[in-house]
Protein backbone atom coordinates (compact mmCIF):
# COMPACT_ATOMS: atom_id res chain seq x y z
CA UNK A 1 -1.49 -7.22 -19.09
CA UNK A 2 -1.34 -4.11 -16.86
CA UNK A 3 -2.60 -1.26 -18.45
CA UNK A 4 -5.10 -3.32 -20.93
CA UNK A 5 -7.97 -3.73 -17.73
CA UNK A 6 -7.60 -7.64 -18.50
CA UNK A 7 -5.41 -8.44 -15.46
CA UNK A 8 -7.68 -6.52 -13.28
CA UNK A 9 -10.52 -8.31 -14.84
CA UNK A 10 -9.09 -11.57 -14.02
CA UNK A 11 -8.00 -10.52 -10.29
CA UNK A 12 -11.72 -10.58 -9.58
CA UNK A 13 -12.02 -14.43 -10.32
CA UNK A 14 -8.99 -15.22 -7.65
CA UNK A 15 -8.90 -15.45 -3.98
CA UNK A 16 -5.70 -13.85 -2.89
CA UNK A 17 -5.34 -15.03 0.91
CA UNK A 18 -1.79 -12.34 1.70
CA UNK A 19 -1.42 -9.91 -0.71
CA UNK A 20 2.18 -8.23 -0.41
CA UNK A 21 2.09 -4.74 -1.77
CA UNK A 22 4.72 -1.88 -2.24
CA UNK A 23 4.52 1.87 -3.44
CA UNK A 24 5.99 5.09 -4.52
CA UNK A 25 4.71 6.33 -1.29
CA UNK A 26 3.09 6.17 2.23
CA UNK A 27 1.48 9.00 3.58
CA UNK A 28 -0.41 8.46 7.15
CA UNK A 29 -3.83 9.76 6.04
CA UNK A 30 -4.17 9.78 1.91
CA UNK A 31 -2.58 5.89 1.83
CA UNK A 32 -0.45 4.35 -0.72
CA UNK A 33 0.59 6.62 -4.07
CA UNK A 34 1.47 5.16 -7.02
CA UNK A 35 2.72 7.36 -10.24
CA UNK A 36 1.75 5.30 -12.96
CA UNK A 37 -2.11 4.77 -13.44
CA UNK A 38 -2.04 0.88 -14.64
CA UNK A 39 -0.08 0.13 -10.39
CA UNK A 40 -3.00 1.73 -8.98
CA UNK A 41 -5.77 0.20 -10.81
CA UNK A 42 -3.71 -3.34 -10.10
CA UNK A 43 -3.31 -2.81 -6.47
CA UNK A 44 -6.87 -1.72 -6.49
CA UNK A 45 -7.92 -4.72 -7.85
CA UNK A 46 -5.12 -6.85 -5.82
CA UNK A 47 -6.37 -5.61 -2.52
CA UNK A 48 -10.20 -6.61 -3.41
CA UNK A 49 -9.18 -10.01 -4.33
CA UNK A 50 -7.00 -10.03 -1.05
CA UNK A 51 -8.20 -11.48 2.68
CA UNK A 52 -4.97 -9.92 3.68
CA UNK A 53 -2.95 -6.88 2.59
CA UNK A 54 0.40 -6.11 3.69
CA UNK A 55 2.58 -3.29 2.71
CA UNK A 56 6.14 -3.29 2.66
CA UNK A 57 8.07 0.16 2.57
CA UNK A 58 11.26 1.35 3.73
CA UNK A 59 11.58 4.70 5.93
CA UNK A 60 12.09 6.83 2.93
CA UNK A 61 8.96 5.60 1.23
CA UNK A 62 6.74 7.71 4.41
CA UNK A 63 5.98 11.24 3.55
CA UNK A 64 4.50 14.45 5.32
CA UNK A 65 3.33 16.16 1.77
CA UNK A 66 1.38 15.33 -0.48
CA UNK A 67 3.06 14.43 -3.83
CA UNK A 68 1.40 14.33 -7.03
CA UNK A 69 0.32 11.25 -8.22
CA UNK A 70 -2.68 7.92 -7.93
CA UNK A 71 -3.86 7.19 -4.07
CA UNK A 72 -5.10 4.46 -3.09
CA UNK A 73 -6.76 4.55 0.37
CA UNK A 74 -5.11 1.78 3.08
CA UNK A 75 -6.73 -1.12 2.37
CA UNK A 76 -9.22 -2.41 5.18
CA UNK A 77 -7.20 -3.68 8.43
CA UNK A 78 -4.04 -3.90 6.24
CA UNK A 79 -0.61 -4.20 8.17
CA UNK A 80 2.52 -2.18 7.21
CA UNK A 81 5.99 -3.61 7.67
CA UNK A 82 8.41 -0.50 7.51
CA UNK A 83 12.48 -1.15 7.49
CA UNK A 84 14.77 1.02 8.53
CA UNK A 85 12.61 3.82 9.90
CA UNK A 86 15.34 5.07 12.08
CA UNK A 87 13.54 7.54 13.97
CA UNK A 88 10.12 5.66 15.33
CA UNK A 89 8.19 9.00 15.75
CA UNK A 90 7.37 9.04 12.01
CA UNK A 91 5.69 6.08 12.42
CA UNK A 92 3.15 7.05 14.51
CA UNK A 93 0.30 8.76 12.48
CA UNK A 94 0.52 5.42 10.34
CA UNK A 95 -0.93 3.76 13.19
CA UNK A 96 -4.27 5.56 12.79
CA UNK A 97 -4.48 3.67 9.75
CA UNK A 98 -3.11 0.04 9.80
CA UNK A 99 -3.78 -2.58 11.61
CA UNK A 100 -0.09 -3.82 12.76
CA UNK A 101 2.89 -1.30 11.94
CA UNK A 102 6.12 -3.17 12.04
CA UNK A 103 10.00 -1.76 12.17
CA UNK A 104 12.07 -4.20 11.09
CA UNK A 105 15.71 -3.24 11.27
């Protein structure tokens, strides 16, 4: 249904209490990229139809550029659980924008 706007329409009629959200990237300030247009407009509509948003990633998912691609701003007070970030000063500038950054090993 991705792709054809119906499973975005039908997000909006569905109360999502944790919503538990990856992507192709995580950049401190531009948020969570996505390459292909139909993730963004479903995480778009996931994260309005969410009371809370998570993100997963893993350490190589955080970037310093800015790669082509679909943003999506951080969600509202979302939290980001990050594994295996190995060195704990990249996470820092996430913190400006999330709520609770974990680093689970």
């Amino acid at each position: 249904m991705a792709g054809t706007g119906e499973a975005e329409r039908l997000l909006q009629h569905v109360s999502i209490d944790t919503a538990f959200i990856s992507a192709d990237a995580v950049h401190p300030v531009r948020g969570l990229l996505e390459v292909d247009t139909d993730q963004i407009a479903l995480k778009e509509a996931v994260v309005r139809s969410s009371r809370r948003v998570v993100v997963l990633a893993d350490s190589s998912k955080i970037v310093e550029h800015v790669p082509a691609g679909y943003w999506l701003p951080w969600p509202t007070d979302c939290e980001l659980v990050v594994e295996d970030t190995g060195d704990g000063g990249r996470l820092g500038p996430l913190r400006h924008n999330v709520r609770t950054v974990v680093s689970a090993p």
